[in-house]
Protein backbone atom coordinates (compact mmCIF):
# COMPACT_ATOMS: atom_id res chain seq x y z
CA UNK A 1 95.56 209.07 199.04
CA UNK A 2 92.00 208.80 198.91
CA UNK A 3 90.30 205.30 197.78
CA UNK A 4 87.90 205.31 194.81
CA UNK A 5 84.35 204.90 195.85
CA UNK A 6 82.82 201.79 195.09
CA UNK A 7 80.24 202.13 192.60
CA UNK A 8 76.48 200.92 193.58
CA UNK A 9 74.82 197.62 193.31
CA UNK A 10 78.27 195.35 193.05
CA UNK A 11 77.31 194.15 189.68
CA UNK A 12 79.95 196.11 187.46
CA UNK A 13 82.77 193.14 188.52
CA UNK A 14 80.26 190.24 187.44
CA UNK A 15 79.65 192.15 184.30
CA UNK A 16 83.05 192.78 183.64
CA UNK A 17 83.95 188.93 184.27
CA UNK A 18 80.74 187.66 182.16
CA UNK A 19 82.60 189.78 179.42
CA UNK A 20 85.88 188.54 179.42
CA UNK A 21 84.60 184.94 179.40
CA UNK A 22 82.24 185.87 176.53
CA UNK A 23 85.33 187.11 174.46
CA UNK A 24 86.97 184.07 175.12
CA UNK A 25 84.72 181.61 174.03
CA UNK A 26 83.94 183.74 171.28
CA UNK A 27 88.00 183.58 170.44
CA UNK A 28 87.93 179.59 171.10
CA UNK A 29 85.29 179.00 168.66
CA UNK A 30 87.04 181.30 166.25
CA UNK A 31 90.47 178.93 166.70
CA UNK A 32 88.25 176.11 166.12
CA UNK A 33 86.55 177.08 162.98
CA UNK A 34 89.54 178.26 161.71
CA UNK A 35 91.31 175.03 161.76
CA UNK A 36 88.48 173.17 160.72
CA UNK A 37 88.54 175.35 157.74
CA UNK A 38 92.56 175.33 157.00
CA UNK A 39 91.76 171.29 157.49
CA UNK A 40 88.51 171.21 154.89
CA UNK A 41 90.42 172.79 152.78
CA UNK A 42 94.19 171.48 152.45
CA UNK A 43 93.63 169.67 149.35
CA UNK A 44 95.75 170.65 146.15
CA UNK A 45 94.71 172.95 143.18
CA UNK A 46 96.20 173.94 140.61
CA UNK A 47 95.95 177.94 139.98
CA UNK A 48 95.93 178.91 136.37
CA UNK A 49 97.82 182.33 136.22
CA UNK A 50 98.04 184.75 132.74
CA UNK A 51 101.67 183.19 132.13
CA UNK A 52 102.38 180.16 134.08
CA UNK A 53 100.44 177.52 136.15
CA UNK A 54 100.90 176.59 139.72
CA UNK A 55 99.69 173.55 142.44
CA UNK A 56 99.31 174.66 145.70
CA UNK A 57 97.30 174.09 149.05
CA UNK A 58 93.39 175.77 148.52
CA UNK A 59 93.89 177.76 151.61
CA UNK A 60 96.43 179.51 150.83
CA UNK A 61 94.39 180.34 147.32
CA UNK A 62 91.37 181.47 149.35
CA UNK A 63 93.89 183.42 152.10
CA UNK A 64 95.97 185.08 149.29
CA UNK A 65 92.77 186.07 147.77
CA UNK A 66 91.02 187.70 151.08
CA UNK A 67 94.19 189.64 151.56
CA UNK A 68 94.80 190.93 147.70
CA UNK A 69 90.77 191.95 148.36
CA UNK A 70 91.53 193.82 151.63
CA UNK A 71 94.19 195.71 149.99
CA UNK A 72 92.40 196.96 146.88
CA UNK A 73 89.67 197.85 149.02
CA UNK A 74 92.16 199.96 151.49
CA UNK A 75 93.59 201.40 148.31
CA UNK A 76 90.00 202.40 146.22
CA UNK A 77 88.96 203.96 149.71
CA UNK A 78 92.44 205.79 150.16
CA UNK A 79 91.88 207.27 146.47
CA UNK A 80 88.37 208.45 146.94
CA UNK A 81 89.57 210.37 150.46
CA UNK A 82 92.12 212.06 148.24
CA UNK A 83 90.17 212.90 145.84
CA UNK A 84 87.74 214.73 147.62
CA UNK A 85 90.14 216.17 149.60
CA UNK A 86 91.38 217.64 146.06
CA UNK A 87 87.53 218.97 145.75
């Protein structure tokens, strides 16, 4: 079989490899924040709900919360595709 031709100017591999190592150090600074954050903010709180109270670990208030947000967004966007798919 025939080889690929190289593409002009060599540069496409260095750009390629500046990329990946971008990505990771944009990933490792990601892990790091994100512990720093789970570590800010393991102190205890007590969550008042409607018919019972409960102590628990802040980040799992603040995670909890992010995901119950991401769902009734997914859901309020799901509805509004349906309905004007109705229309």
């Amino acid at each position: 079989m025939a080889e690929a031709p190289e593409r002009s100017g060599g540069r496409s591999g260095t750009k390629r490899d500046n990329r990946e190592i971008a990505r990771l150090v944009v990933f490792a600074l990601g892990l790091v924040l994100l512990i720093a954050f789970i570590i800010g903010n393991s102190s205890d709180v007590k969550v008042n709900f409607v018919f019972f109270h409960h102590s628990t670990s802040l980040i799992w208030v603040i995670l909890v919360s992010a995901v119950l947000g991401v769902l009734v967004d997914r859901l309020v966007i799901a509805l509004r595709k349906r309905r004007k798919k109705k229309e």
